[in-house]
PDB file of N, CA and C in Angstrom:
ATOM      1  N   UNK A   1       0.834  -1.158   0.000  1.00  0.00           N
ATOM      2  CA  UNK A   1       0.000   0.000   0.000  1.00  0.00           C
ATOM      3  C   UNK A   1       0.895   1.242   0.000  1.00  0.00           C
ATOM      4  N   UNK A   2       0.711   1.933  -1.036  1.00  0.00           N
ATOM      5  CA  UNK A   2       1.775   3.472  -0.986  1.00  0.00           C
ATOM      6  C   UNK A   2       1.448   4.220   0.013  1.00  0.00           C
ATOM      7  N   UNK A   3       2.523   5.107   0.589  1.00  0.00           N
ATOM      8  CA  UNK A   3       2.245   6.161   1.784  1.00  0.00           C
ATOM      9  C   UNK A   3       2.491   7.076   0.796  1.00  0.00           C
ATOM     10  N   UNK A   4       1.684   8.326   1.344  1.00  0.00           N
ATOM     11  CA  UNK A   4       1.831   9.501   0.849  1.00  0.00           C
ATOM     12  C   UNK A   4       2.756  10.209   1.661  1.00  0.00           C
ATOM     13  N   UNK A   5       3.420  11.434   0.892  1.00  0.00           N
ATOM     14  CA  UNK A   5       4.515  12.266   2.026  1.00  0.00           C
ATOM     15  C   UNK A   5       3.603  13.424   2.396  1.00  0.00           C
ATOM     16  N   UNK A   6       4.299  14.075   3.572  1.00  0.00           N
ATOM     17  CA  UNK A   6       4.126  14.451   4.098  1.00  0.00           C
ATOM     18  C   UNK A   6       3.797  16.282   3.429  1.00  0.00           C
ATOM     19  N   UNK A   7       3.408  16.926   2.688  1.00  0.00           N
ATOM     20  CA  UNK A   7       3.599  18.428   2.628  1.00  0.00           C
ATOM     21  C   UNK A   7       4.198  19.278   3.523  1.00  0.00           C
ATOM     22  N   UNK A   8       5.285  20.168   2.855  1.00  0.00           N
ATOM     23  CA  UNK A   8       6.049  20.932   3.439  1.00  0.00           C
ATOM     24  C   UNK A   8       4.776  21.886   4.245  1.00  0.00           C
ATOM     25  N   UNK A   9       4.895  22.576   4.754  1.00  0.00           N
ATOM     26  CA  UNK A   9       4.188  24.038   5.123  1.00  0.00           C
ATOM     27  C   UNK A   9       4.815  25.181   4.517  1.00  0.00           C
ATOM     28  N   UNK A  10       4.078  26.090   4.018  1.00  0.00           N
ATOM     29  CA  UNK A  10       4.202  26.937   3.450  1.00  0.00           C
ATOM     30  C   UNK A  10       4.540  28.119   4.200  1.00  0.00           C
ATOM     31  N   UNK A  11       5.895  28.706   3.893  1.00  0.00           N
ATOM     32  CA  UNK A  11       6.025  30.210   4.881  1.00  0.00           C
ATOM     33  C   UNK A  11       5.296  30.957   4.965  1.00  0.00           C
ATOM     34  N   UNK A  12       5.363  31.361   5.933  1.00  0.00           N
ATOM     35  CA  UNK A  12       4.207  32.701   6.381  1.00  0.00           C
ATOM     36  C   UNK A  12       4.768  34.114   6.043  1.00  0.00           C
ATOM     37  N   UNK A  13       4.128  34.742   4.966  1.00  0.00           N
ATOM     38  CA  UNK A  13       4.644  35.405   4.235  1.00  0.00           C
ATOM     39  C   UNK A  13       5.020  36.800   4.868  1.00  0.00           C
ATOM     40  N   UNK A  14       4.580  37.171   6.271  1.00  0.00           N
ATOM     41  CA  UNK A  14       5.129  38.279   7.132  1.00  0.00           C
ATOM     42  C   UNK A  14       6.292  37.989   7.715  1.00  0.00           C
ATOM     43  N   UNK A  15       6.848  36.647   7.938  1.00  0.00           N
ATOM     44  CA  UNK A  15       7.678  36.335   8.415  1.00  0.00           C
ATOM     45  C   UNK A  15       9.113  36.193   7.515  1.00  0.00           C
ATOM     46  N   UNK A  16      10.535  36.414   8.201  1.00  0.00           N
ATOM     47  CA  UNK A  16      11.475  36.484   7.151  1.00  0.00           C
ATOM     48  C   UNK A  16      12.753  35.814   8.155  1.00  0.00           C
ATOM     49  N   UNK A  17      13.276  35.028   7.457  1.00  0.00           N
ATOM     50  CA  UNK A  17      14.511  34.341   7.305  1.00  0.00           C
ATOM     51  C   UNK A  17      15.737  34.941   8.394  1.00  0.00           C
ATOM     52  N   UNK A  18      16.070  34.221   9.272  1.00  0.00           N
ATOM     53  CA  UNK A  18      17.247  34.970   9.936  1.00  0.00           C
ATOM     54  C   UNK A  18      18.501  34.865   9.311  1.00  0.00           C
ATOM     55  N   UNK A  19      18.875  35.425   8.673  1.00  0.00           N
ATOM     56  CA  UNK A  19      20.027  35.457   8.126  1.00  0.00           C
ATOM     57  C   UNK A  19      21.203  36.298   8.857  1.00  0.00           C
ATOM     58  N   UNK A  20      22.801  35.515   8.804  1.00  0.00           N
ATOM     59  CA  UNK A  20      23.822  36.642   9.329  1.00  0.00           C
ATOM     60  C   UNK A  20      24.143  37.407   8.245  1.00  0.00           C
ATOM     61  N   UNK A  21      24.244  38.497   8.821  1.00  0.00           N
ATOM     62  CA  UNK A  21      24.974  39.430   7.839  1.00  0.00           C
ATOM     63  C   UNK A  21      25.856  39.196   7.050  1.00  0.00           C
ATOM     64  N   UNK A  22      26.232  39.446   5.521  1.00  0.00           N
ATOM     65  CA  UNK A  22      27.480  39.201   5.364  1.00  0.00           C
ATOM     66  C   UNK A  22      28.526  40.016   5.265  1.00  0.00           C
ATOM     67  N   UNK A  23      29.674  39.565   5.896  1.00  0.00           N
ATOM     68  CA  UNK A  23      31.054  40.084   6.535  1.00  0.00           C
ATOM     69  C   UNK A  23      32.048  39.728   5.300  1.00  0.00           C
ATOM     70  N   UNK A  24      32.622  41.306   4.457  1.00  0.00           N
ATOM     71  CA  UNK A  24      33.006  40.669   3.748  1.00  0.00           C
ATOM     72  C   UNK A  24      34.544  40.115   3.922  1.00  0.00           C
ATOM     73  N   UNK A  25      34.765  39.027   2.778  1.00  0.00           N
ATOM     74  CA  UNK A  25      35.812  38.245   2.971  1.00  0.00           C
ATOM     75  C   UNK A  25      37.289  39.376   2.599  1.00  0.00           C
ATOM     76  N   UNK A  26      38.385  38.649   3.198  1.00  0.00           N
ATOM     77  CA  UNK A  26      39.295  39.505   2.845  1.00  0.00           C
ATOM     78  C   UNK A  26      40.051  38.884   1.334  1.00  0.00           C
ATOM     79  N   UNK A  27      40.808  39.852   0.953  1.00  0.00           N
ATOM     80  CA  UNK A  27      41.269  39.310  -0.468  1.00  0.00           C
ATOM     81  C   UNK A  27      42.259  38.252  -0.771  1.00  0.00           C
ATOM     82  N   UNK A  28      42.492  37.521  -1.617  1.00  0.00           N
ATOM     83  CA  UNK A  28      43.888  36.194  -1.172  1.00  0.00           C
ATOM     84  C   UNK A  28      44.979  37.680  -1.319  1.00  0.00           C
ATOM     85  N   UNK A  29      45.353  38.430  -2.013  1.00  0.00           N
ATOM     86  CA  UNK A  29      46.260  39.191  -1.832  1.00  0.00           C
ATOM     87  C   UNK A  29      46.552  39.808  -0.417  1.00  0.00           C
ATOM     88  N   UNK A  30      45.567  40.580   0.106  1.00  0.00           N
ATOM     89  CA  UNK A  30      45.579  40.468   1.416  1.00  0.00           C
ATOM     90  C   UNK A  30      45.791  39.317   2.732  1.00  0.00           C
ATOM     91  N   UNK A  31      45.600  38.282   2.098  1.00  0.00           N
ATOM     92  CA  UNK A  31      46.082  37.540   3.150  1.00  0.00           C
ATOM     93  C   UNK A  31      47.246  37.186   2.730  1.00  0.00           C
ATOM     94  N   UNK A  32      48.026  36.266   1.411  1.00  0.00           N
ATOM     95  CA  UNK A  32      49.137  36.506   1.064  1.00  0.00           C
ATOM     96  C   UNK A  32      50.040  37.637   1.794  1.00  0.00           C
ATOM     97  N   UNK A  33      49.586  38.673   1.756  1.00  0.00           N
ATOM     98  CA  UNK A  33      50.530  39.547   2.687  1.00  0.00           C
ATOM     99  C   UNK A  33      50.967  39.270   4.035  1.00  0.00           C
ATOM    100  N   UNK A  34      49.623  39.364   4.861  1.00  0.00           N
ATOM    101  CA  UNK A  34      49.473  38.751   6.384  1.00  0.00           C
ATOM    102  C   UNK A  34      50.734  37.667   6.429  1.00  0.00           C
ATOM    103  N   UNK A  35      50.419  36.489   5.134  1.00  0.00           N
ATOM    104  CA  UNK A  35      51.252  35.677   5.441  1.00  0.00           C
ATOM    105  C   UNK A  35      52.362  35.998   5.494  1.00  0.00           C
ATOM    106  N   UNK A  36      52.787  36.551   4.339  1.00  0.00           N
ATOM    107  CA  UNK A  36      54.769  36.994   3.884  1.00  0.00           C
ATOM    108  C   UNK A  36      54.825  37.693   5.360  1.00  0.00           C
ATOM    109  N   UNK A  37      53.999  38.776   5.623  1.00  0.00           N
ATOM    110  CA  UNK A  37      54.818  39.058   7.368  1.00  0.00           C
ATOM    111  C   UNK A  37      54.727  38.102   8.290  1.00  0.00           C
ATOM    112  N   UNK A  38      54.058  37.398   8.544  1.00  0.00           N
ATOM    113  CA  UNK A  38      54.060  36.405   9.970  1.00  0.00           C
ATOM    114  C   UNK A  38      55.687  35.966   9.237  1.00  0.00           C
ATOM    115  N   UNK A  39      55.600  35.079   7.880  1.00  0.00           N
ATOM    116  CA  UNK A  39      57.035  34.352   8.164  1.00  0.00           C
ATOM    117  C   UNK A  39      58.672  35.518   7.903  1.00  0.00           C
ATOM    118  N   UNK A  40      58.142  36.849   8.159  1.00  0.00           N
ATOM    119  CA  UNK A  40      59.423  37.187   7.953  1.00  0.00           C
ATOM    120  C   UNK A  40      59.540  37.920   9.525  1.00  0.00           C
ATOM    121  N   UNK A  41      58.294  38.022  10.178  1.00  0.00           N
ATOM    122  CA  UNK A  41      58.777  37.779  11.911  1.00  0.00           C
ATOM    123  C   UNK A  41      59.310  36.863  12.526  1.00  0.00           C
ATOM    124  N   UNK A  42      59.006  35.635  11.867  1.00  0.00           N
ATOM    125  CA  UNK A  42      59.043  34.416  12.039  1.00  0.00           C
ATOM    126  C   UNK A  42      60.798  34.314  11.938  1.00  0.00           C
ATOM    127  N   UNK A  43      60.960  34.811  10.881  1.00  0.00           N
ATOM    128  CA  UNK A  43      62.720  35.072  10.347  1.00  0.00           C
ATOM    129  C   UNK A  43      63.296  35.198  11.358  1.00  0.00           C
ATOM    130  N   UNK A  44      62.857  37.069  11.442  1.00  0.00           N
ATOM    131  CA  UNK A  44      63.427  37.921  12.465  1.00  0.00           C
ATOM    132  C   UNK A  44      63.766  36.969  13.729  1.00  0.00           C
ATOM    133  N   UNK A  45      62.357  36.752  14.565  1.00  0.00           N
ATOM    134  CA  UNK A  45      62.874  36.124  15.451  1.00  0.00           C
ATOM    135  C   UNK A  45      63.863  34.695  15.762  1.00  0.00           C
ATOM    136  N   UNK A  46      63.640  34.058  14.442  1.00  0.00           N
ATOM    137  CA  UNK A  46      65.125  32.979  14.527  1.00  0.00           C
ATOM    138  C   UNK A  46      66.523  33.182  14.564  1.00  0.00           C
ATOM    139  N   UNK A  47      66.899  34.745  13.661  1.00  0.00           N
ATOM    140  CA  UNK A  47      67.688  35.390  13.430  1.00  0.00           C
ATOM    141  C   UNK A  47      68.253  35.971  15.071  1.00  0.00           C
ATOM    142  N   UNK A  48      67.294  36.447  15.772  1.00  0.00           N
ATOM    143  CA  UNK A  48      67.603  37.155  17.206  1.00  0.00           C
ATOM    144  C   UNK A  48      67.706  35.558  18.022  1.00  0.00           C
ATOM    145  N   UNK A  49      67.320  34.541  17.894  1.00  0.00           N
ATOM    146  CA  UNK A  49      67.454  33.661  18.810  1.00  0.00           C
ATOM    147  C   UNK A  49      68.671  32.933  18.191  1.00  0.00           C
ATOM    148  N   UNK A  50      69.053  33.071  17.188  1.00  0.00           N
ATOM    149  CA  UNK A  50      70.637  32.328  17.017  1.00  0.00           C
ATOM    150  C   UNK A  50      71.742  33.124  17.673  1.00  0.00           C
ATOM    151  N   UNK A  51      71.345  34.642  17.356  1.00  0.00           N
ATOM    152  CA  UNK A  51      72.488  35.406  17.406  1.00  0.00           C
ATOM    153  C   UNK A  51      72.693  35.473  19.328  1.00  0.00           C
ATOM    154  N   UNK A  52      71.682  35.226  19.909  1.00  0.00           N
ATOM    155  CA  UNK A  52      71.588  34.654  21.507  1.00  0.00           C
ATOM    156  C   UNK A  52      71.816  33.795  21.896  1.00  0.00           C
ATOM    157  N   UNK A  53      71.841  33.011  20.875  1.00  0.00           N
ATOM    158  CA  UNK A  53      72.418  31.690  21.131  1.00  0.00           C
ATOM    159  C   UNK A  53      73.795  31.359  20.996  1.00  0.00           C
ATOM    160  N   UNK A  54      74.462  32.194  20.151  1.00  0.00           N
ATOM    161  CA  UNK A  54      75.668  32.337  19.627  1.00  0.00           C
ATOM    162  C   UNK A  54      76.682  33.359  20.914  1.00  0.00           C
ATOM    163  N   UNK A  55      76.164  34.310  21.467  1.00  0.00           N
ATOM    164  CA  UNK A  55      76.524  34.676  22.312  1.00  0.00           C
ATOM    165  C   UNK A  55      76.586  34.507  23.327  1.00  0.00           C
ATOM    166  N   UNK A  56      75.842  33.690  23.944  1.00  0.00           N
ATOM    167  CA  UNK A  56      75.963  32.433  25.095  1.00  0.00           C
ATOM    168  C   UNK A  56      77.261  31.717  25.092  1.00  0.00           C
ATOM    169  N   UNK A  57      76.843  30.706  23.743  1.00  0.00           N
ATOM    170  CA  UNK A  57      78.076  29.908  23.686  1.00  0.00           C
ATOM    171  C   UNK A  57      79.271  30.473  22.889  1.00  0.00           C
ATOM    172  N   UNK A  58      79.612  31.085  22.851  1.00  0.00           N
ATOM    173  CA  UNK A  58      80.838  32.102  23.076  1.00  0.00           C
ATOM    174  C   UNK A  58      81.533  32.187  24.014  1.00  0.00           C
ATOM    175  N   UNK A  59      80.299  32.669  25.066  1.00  0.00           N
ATOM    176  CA  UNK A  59      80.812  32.650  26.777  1.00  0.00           C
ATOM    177  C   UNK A  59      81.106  31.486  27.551  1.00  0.00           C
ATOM    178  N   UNK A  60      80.219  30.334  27.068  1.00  0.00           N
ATOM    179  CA  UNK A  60      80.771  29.258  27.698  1.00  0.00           C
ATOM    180  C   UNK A  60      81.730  28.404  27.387  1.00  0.00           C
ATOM    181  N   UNK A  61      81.993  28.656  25.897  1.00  0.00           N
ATOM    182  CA  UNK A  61      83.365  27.984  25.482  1.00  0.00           C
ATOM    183  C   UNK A  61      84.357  28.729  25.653  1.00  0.00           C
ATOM    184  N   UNK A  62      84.377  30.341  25.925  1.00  0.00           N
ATOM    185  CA  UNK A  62      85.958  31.407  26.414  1.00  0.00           C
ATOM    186  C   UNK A  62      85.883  30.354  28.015  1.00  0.00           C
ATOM    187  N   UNK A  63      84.884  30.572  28.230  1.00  0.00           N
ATOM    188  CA  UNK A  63      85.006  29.873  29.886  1.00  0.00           C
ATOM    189  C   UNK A  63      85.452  28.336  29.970  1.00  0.00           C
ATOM    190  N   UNK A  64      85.305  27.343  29.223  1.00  0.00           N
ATOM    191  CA  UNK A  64      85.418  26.159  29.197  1.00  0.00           C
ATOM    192  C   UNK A  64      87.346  25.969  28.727  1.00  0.00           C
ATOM    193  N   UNK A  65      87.683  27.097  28.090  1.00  0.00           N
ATOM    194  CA  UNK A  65      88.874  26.831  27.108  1.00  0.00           C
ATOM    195  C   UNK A  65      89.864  27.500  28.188  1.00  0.00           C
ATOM    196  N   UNK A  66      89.407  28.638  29.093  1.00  0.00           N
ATOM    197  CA  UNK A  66      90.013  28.824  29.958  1.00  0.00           C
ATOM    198  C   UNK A  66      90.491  27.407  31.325  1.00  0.00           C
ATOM    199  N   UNK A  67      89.568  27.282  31.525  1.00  0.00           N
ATOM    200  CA  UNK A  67      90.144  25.931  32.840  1.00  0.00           C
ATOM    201  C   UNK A  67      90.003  24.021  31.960  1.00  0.00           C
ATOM    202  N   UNK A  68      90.253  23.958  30.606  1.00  0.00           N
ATOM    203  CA  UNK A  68      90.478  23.369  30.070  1.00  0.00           C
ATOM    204  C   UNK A  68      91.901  22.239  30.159  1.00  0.00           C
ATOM    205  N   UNK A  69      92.827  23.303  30.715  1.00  0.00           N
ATOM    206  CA  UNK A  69      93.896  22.617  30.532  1.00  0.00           C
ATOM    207  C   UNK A  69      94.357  22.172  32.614  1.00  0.00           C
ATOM    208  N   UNK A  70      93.721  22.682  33.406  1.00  0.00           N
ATOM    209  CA  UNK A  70      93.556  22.918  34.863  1.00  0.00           C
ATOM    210  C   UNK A  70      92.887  21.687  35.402  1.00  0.00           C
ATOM    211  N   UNK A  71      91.617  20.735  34.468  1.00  0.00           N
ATOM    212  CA  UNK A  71      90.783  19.969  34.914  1.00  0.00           C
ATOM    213  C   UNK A  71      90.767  19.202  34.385  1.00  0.00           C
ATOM    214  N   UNK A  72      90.079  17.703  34.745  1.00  0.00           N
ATOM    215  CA  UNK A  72      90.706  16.266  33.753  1.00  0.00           C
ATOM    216  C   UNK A  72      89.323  16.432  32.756  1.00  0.00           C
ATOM    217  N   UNK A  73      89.103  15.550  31.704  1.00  0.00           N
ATOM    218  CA  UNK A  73      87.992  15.763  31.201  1.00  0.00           C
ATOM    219  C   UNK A  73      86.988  15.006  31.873  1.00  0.00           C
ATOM    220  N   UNK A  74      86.520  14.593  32.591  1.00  0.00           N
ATOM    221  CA  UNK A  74      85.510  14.154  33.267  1.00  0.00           C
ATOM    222  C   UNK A  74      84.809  15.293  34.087  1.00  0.00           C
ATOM    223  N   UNK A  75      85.950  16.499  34.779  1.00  0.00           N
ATOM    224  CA  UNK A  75      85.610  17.636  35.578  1.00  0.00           C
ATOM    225  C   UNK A  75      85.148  18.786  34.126  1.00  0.00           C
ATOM    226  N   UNK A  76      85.921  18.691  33.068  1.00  0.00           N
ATOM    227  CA  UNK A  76      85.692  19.401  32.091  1.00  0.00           C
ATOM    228  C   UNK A  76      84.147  19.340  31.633  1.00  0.00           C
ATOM    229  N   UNK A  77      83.673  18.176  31.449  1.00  0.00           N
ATOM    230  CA  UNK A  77      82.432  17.877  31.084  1.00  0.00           C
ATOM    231  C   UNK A  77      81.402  18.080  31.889  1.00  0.00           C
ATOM    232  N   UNK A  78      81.871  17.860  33.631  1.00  0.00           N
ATOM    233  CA  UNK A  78      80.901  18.179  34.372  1.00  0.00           C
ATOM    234  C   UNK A  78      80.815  20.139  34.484  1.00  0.00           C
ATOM    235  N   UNK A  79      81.596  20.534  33.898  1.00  0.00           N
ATOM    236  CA  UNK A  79      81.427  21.801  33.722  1.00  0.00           C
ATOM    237  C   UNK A  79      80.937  22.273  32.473  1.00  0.00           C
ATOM    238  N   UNK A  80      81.027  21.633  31.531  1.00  0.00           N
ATOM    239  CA  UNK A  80      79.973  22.198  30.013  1.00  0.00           C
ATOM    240  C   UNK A  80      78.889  22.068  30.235  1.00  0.00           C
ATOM    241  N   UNK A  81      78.301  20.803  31.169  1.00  0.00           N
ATOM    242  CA  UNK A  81      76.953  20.728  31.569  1.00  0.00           C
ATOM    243  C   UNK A  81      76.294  21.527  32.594  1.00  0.00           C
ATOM    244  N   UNK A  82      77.087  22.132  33.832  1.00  0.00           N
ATOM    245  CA  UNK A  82      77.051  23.173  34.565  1.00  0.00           C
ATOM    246  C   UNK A  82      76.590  24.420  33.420  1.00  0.00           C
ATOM    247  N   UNK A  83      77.133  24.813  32.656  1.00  0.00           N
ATOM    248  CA  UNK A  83      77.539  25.723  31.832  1.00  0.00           C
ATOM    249  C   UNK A  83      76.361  26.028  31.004  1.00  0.00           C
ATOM    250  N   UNK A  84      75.967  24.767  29.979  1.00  0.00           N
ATOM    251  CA  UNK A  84      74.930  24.734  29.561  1.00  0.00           C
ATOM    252  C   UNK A  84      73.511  24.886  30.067  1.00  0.00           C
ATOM    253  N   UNK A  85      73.636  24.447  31.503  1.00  0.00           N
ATOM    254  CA  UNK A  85      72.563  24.712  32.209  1.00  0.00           C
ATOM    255  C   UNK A  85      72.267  26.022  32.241  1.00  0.00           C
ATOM    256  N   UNK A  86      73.385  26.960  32.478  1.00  0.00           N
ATOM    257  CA  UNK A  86      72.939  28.257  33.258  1.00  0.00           C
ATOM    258  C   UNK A  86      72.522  28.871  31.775  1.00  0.00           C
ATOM    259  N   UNK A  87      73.193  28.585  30.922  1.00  0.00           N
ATOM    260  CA  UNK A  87      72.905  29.432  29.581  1.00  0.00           C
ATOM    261  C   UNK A  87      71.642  29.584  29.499  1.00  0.00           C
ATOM    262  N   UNK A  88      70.964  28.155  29.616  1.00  0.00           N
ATOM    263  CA  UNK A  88      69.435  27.790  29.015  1.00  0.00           C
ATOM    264  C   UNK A  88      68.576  28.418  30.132  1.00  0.00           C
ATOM    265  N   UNK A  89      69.084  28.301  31.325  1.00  0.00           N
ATOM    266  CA  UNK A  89      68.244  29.185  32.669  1.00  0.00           C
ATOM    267  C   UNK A  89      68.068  30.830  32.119  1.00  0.00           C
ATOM    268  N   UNK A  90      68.814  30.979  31.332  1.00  0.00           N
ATOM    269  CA  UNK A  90      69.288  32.582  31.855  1.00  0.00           C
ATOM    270  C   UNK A  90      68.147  33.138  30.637  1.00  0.00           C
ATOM    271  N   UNK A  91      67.762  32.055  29.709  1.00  0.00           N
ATOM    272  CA  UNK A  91      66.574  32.527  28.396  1.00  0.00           C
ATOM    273  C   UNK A  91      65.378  32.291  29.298  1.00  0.00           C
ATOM    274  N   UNK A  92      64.954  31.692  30.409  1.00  0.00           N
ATOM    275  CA  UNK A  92      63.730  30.982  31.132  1.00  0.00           C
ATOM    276  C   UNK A  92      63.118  32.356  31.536  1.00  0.00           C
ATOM    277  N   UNK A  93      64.051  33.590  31.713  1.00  0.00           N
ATOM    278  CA  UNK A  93      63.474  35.011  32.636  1.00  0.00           C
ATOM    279  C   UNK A  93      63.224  35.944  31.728  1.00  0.00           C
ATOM    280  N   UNK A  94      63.721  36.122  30.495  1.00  0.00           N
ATOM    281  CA  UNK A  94      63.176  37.014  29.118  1.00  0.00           C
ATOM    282  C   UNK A  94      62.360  36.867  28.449  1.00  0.00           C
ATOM    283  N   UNK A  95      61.690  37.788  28.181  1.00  0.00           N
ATOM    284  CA  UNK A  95      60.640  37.696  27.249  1.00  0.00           C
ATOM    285  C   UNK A  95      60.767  36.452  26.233  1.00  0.00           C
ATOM    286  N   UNK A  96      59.263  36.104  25.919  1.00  0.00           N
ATOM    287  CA  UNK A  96      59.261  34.937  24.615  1.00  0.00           C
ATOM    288  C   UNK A  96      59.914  35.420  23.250  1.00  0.00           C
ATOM    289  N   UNK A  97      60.086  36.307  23.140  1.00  0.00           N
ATOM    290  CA  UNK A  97      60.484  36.260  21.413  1.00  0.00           C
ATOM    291  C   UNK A  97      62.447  36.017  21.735  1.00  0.00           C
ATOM    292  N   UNK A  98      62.554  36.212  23.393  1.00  0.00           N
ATOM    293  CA  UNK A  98      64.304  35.890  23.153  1.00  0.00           C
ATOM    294  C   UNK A  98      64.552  34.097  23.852  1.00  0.00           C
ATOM    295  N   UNK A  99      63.600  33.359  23.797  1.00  0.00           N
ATOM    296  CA  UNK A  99      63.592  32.190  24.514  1.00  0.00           C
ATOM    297  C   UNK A  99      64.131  31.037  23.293  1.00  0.00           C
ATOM    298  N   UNK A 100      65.858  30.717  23.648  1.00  0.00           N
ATOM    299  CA  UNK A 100      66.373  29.694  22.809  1.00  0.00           C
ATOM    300  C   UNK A 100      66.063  28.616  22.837  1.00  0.00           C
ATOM    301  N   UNK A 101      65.884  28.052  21.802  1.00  0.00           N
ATOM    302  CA  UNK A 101      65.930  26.443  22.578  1.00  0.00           C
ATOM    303  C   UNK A 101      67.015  25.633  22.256  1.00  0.00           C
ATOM    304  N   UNK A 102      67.042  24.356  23.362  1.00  0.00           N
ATOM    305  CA  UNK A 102      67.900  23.807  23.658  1.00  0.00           C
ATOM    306  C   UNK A 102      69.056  23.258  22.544  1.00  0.00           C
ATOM    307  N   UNK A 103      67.870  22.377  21.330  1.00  0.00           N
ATOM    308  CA  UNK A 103      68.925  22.516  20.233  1.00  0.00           C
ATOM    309  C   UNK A 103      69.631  23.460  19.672  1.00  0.00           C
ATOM    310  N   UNK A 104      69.165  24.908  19.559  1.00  0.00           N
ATOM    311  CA  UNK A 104      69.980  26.200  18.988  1.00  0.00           C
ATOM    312  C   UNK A 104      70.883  26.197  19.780  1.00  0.00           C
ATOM    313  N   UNK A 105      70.737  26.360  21.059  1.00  0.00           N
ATOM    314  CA  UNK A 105      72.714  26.375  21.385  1.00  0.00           C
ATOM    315  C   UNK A 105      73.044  25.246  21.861  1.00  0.00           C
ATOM    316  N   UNK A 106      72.969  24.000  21.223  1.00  0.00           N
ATOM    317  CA  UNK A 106      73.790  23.087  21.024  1.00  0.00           C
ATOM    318  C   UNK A 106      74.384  23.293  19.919  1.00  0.00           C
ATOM    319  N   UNK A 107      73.754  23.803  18.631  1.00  0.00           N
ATOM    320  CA  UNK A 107      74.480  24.036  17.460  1.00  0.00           C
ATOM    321  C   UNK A 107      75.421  25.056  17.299  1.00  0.00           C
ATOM    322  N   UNK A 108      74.696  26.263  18.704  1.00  0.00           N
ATOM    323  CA  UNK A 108      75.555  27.118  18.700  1.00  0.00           C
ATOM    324  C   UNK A 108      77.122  26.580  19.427  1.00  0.00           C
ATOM    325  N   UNK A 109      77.010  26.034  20.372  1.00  0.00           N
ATOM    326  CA  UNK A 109      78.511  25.722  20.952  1.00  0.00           C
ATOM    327  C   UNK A 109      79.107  24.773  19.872  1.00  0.00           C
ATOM    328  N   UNK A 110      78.604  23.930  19.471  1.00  0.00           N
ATOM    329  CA  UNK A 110      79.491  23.458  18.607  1.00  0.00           C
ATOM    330  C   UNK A 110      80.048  24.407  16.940  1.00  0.00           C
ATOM    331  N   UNK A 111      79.724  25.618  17.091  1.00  0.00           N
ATOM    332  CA  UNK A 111      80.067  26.151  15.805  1.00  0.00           C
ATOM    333  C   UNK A 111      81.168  26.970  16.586  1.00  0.00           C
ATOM    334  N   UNK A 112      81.144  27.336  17.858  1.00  0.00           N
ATOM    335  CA  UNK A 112      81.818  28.245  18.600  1.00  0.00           C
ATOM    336  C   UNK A 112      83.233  27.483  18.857  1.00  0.00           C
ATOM    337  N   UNK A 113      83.251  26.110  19.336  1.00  0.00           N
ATOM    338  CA  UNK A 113      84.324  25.187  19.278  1.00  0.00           C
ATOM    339  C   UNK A 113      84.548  25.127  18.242  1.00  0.00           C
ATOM    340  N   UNK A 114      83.977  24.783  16.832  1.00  0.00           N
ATOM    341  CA  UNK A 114      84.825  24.383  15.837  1.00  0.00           C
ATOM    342  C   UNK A 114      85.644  26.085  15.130  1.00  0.00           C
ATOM    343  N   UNK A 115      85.022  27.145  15.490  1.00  0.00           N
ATOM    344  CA  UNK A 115      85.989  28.352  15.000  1.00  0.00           C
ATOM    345  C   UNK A 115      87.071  28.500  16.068  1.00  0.00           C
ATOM    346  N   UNK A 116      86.776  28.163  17.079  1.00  0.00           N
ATOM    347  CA  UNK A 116      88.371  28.055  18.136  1.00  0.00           C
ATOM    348  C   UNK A 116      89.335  26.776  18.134  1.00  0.00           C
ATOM    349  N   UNK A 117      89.169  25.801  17.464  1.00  0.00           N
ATOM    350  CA  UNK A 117      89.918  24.599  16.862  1.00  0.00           C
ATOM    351  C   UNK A 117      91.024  25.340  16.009  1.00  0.00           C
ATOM    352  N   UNK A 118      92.038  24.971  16.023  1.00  0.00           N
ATOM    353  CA  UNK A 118      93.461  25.350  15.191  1.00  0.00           C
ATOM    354  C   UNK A 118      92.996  24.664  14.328  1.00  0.00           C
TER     355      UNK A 118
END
């Protein structure tokens, strides 16, 4: 036996549609832009966190190369790790855009040792 469907109801013709406004969209050129600046802050700030990073380990390898020849390497090592510690402490109290991380000055001390290598 067929069922019949059901009829829609018909709007009530005083009544009207809630619609949101429309907000218009921004342009891909305009956002293209947005983008090119986020990644050239993005730059900037890698650029300021190497060059902090680089100046850290600077300091801890003038310091390490100084009592280098004074301590066996077992005391030597327990002092790069001393060393490294305080570096990475000392980014924990500055603002976020100067906060290194741990791999950047690892790469940094080792670029700092290999330009003080004869």
């Amino acid at each position: 036996m067929p069922v019949s469907r059901k009829r829609k109801k018909k709007s009530q013709s005083g009544r009207r549609s809630q619609r949101q406004p429309v907000t218009p969209r921004p342009s891909k050129v305009s956002q293209a832009n947005a983008l090119a600046e986020l990644f050239a802050h993005r730059r900037e700030l890698a650029e300021r966190r190497t060059a902090l990073a680089a100046d850290a380990a600077g300091a801890v390898v003038d310091a390490l190369v100084a009592v280098a020849p004074m301590v066996s390497d077992d005391d030597l090592e327990d002092d790069l790790c001393r060393r490294y510690g305080a570096a990475m402490a000392q980014f924990d109290d500055g603002p976020p855009e100067d906060v290194v991380n741990p791999e950047d000055l690892a790469h940094a001390l080792l670029r700092a040792i290999d330009e003080r290598l004869p």
